[in-house]
C-alpha atoms as a PDB file:
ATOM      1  CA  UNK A   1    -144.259  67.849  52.717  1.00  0.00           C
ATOM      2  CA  UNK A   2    -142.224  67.523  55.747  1.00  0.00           C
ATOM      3  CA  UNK A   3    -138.415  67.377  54.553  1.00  0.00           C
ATOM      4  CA  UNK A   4    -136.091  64.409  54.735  1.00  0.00           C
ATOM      5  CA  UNK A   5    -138.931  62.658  53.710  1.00  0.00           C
ATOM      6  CA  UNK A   6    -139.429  60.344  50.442  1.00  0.00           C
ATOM      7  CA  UNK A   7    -143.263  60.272  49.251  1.00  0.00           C
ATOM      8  CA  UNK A   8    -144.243  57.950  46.781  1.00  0.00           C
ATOM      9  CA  UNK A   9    -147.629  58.578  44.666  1.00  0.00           C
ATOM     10  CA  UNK A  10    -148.961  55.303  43.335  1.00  0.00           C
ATOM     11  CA  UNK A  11    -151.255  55.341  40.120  1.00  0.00           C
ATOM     12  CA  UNK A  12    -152.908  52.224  38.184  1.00  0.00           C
ATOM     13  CA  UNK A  13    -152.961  52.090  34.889  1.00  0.00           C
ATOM     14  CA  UNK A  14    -155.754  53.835  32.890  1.00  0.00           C
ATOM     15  CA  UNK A  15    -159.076  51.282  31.965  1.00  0.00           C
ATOM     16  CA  UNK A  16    -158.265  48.955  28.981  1.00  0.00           C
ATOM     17  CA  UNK A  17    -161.246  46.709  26.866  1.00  0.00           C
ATOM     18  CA  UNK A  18    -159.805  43.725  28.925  1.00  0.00           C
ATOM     19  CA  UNK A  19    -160.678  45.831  32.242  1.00  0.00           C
ATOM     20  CA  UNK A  20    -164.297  46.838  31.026  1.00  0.00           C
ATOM     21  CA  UNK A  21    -164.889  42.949  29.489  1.00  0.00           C
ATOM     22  CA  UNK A  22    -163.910  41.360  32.872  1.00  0.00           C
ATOM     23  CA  UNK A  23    -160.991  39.582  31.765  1.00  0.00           C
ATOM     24  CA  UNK A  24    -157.555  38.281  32.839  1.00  0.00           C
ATOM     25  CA  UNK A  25    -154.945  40.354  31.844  1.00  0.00           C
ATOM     26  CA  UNK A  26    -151.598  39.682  33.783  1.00  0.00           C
ATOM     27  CA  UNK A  27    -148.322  40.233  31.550  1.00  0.00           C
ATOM     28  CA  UNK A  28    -150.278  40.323  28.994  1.00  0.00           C
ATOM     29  CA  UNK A  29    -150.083  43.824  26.715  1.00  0.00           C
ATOM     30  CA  UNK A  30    -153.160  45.205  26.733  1.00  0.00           C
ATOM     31  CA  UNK A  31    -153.357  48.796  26.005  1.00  0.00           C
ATOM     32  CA  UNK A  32    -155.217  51.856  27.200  1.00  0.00           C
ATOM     33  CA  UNK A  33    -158.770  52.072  25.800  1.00  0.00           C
ATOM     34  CA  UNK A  34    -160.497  55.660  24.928  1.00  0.00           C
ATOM     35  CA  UNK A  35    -161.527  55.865  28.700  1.00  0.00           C
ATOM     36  CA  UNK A  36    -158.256  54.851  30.165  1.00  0.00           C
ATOM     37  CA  UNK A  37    -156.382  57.691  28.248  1.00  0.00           C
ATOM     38  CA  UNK A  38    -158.901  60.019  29.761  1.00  0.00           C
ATOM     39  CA  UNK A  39    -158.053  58.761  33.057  1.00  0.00           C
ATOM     40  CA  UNK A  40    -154.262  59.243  32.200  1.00  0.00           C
ATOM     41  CA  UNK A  41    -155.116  62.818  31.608  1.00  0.00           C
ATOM     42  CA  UNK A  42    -157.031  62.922  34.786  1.00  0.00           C
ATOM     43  CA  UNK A  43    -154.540  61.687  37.078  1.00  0.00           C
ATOM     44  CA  UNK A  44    -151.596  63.642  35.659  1.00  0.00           C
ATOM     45  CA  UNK A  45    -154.141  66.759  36.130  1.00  0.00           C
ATOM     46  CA  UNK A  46    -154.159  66.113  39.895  1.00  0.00           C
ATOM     47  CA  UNK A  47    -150.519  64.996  39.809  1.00  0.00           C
ATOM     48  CA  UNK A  48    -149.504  68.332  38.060  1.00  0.00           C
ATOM     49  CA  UNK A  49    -151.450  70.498  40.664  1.00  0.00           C
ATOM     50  CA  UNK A  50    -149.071  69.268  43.476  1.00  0.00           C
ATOM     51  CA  UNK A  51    -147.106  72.249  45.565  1.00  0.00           C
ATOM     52  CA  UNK A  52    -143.541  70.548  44.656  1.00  0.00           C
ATOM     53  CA  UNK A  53    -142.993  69.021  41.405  1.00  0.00           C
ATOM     54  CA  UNK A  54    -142.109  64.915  41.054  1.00  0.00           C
ATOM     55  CA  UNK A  55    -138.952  63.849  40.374  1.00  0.00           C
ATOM     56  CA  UNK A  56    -139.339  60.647  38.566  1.00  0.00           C
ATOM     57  CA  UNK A  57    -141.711  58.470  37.098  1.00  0.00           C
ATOM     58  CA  UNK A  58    -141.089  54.810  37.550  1.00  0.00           C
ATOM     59  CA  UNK A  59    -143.717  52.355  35.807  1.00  0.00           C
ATOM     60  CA  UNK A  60    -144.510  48.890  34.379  1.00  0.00           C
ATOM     61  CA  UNK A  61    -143.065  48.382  31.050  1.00  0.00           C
ATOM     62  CA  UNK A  62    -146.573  47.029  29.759  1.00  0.00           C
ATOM     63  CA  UNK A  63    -148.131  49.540  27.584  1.00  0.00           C
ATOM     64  CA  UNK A  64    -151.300  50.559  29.830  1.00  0.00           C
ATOM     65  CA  UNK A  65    -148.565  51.293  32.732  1.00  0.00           C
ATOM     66  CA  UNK A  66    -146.308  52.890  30.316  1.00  0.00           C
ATOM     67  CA  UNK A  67    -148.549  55.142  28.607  1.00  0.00           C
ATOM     68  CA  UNK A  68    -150.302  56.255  31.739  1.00  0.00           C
ATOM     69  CA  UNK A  69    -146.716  57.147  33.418  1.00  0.00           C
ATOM     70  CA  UNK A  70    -146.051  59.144  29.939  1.00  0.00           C
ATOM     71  CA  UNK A  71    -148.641  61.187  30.335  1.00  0.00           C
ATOM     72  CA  UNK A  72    -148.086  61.887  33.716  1.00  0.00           C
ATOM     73  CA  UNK A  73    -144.064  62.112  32.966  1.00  0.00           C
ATOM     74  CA  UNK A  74    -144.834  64.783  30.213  1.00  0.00           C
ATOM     75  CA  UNK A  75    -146.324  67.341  32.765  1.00  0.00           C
ATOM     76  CA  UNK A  76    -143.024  67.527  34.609  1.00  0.00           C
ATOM     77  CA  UNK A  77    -140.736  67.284  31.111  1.00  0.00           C
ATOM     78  CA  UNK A  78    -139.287  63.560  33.219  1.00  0.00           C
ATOM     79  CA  UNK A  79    -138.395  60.293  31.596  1.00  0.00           C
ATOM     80  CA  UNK A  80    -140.279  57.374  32.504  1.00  0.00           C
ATOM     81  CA  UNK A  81    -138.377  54.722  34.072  1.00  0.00           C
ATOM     82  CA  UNK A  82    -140.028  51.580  33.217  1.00  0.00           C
ATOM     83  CA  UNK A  83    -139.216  48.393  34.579  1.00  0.00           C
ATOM     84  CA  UNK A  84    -140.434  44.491  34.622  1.00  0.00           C
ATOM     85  CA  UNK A  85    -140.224  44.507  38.111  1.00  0.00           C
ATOM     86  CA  UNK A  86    -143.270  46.821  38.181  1.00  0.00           C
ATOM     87  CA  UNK A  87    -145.378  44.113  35.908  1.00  0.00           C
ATOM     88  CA  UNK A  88    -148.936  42.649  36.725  1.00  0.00           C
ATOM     89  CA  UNK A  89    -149.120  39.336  38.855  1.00  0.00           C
ATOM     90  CA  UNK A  90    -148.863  37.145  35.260  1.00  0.00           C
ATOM     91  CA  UNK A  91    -151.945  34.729  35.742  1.00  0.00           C
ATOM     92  CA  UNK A  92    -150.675  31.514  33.212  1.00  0.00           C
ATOM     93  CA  UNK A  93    -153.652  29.724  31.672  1.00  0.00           C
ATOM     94  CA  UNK A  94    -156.432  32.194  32.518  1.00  0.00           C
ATOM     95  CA  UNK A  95    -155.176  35.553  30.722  1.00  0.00           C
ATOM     96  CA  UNK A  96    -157.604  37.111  28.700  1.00  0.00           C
ATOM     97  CA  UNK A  97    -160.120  34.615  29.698  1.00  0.00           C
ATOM     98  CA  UNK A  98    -163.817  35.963  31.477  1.00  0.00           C
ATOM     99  CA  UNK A  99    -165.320  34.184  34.468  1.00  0.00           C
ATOM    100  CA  UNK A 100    -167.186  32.327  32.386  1.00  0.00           C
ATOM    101  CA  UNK A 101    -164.324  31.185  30.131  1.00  0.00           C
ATOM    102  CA  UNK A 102    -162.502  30.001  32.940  1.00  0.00           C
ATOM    103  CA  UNK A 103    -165.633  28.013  34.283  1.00  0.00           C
ATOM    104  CA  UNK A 104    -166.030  26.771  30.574  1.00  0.00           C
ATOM    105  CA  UNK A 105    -162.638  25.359  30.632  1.00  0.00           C
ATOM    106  CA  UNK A 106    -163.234  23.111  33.988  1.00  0.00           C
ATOM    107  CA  UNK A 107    -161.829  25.784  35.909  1.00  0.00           C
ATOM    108  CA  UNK A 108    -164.551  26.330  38.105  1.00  0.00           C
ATOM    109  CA  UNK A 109    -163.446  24.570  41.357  1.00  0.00           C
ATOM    110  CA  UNK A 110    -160.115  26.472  41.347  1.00  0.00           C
ATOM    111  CA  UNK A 111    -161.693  29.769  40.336  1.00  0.00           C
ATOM    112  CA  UNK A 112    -164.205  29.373  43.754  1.00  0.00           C
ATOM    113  CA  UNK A 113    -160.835  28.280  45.475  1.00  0.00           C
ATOM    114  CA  UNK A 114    -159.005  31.482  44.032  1.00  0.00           C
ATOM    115  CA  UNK A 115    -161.567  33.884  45.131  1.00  0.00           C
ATOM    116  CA  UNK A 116    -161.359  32.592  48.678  1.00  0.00           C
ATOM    117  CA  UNK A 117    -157.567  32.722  49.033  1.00  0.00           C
ATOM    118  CA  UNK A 118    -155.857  33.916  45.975  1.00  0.00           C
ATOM    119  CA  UNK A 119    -152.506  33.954  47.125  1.00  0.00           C
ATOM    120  CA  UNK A 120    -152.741  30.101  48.412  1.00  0.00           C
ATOM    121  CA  UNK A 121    -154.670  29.248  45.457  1.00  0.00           C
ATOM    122  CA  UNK A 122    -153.390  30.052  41.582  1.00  0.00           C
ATOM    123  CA  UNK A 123    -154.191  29.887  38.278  1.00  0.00           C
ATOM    124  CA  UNK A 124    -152.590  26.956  36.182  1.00  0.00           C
ATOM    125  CA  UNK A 125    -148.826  28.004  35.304  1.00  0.00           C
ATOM    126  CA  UNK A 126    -148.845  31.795  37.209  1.00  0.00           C
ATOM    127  CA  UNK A 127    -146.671  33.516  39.095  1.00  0.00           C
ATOM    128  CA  UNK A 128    -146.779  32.992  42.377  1.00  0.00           C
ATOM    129  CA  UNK A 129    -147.823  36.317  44.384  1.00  0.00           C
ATOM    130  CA  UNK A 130    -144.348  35.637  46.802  1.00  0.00           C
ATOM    131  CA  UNK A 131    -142.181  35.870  43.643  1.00  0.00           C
ATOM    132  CA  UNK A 132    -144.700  39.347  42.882  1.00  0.00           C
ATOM    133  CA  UNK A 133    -143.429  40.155  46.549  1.00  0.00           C
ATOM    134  CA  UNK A 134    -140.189  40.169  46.113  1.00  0.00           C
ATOM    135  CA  UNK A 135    -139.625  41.872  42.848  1.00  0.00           C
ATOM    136  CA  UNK A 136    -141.851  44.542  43.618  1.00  0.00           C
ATOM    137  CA  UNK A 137    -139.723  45.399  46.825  1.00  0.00           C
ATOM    138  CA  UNK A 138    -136.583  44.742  44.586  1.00  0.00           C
ATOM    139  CA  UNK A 139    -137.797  47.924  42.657  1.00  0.00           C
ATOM    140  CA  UNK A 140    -138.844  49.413  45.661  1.00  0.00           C
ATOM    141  CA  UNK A 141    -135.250  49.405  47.052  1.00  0.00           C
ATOM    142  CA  UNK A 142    -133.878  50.605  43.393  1.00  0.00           C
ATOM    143  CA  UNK A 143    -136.130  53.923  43.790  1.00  0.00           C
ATOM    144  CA  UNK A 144    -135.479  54.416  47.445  1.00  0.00           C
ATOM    145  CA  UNK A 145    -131.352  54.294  46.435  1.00  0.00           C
ATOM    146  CA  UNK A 146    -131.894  56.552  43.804  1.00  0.00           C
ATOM    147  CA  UNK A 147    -134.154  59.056  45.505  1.00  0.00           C
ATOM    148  CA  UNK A 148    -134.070  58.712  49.116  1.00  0.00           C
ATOM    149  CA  UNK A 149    -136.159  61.894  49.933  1.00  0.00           C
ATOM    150  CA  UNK A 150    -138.610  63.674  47.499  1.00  0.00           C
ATOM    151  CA  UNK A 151    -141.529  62.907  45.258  1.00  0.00           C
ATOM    152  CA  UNK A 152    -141.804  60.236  43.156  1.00  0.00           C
ATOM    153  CA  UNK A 153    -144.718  58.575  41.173  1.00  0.00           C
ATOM    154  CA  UNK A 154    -144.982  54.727  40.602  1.00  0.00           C
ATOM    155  CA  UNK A 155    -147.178  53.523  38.062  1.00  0.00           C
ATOM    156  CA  UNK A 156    -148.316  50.096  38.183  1.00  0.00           C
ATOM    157  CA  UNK A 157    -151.306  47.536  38.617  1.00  0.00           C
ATOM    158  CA  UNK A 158    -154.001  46.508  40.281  1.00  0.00           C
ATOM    159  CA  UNK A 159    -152.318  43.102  41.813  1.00  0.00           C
ATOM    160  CA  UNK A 160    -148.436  44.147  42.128  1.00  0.00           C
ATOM    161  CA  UNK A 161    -148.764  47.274  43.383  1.00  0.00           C
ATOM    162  CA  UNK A 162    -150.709  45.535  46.428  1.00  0.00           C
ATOM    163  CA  UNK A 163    -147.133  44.545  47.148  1.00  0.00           C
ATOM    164  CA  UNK A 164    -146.274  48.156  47.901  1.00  0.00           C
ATOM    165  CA  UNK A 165    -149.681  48.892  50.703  1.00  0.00           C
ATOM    166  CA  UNK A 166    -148.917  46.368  52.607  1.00  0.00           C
ATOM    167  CA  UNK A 167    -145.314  46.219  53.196  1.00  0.00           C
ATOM    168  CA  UNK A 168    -145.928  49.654  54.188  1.00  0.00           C
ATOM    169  CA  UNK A 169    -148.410  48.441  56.804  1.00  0.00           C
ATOM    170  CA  UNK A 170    -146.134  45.424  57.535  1.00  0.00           C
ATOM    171  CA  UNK A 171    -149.065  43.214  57.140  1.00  0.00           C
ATOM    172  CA  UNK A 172    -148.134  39.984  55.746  1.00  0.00           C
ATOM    173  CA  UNK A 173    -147.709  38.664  52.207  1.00  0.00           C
ATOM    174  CA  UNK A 174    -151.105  37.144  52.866  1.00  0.00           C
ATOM    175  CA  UNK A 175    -152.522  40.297  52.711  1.00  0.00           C
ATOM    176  CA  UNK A 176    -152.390  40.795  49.315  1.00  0.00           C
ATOM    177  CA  UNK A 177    -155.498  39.965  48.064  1.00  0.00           C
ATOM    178  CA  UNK A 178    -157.337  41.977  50.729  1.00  0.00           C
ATOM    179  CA  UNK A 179    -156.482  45.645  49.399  1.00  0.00           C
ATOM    180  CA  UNK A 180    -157.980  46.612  45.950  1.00  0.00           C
ATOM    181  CA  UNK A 181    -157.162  49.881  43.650  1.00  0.00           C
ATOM    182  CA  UNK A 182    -158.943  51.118  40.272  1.00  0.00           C
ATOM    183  CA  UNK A 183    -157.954  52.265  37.316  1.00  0.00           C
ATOM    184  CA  UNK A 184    -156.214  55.450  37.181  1.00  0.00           C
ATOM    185  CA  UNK A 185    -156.637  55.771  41.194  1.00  0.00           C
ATOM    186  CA  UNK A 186    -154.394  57.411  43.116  1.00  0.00           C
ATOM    187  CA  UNK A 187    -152.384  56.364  46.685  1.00  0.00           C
ATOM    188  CA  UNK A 188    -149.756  57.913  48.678  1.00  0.00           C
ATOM    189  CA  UNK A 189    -147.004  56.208  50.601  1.00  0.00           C
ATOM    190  CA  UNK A 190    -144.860  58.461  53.083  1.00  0.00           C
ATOM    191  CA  UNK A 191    -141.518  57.073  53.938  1.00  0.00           C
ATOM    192  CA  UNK A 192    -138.895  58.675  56.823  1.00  0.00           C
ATOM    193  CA  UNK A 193    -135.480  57.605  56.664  1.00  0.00           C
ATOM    194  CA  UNK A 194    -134.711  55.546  59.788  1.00  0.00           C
ATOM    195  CA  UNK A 195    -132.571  52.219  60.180  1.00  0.00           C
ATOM    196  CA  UNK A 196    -132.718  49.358  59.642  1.00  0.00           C
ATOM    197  CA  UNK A 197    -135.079  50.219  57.410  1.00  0.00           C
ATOM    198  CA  UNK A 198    -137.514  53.683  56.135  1.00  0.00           C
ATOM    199  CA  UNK A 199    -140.733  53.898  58.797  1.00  0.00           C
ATOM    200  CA  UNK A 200    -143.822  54.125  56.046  1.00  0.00           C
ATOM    201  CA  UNK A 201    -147.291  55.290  56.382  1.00  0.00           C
ATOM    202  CA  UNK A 202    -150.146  55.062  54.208  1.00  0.00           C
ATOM    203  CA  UNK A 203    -151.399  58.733  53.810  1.00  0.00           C
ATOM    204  CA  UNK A 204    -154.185  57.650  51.064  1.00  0.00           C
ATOM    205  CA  UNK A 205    -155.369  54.602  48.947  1.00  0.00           C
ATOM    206  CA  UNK A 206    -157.746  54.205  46.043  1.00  0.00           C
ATOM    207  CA  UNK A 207    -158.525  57.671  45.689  1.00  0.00           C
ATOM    208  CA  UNK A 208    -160.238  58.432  42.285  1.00  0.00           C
ATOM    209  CA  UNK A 209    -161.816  61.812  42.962  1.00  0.00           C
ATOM    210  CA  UNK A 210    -160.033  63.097  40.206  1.00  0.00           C
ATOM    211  CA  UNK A 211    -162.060  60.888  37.689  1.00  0.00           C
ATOM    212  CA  UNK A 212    -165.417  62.828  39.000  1.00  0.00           C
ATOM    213  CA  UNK A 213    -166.658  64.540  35.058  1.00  0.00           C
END
């Protein structure tokens, strides 16, 4: 890695039941199923094999986040820094609900209307994705303070960490909904200090050739 430069390795969460099942999940505190601790182990595998070590671990404080960043944290003998800022988009009325749950409730305009445009169009009593926005780059200015060159991991979601790809990419809040990651995959954000604020580039995203058996 170039020096002077801060890279930042981005993991989601291991698989939970809710993941396999197809259902909402949100803020709510699923945890890691038998796969998903696999995929921990997986990721902290590649994680481990890197030429300089990380420095910190920041992750969700929701358990499938936090567990995944301790395994990962344990390889380099680092505390995980968990956060709420780092927490899944919550999703109101339809966590822990299927497709077909959500049609069942009379949902099924909105959901058609939410998989067009999700960020325009929410779930009854969620969060809206610009309040995801700027709490994500809240914690994103936290970690930059604290380690403004180096290697850190951030472990996070499938929705938030969204936040993160395309702020790097300067596309537009819109964007959100247009970039996807899997469980346990990995990305890498490279950032070089310059003002008024870092110049980033997206090295690699949704990488899950680790999970290969």
């Amino acid at each position: 890695m170039p020096e002077g430069r801060l890279r930042l390795y981005i993991v989601r969460h291991g698989r939970t039941i809710w993941n396999e099942e197809g259902r909402m999940q949100g803020h709510t505190d699923v945890p890691l199923d038998a796969e998903g601790h696999r995929q921990a182990e997986r990721i902290a595998d590649r994680l481990s094999a890197l030429p300089q070590p990380l420095q910190a671990v920041w992750s969700s404080d929701l358990q499938r986040a936090r567990v995944t960043a301790e395994v990962i944290a344990r390889r380099f003998s680092l505390p995980v820094q968990a956060t709420p800022l780092l927490r899944e988009t919550m999703l109101g009325d339809w966590e822990g609900l299927t497709r077909a749950e959500i049609v069942a409730r009379g949902d099924k305009a909105l959901l058609e209307a939410y998989d067009r445009d999700s960020f325009h169009n929410r779930p009854p009593n969620s969060e809206p994705l610009a309040h995801v926005w700027q709490r994500m780059l809240q914690v994103l200015h936290t970690i930059r303070s604290a380690f403004p060159t180096g290697q850190v991991a951030i472990v996070g979601h499938g929705s938030s960490l969204r936040v993160l790809f395309c702020n790097a990419l300067r596309a537009p809040m819109e964007s959100m909904p247009r970039v996807w990651v899997d469980n346990a995959s990995l990305s890498l954000i490279e950032e070089e200090p310059r003002e008024p604020e870092p110049f980033a580039r997206l090295l690699l995203l949704n990488d899950t050739s680790h999970l290969v058996k």
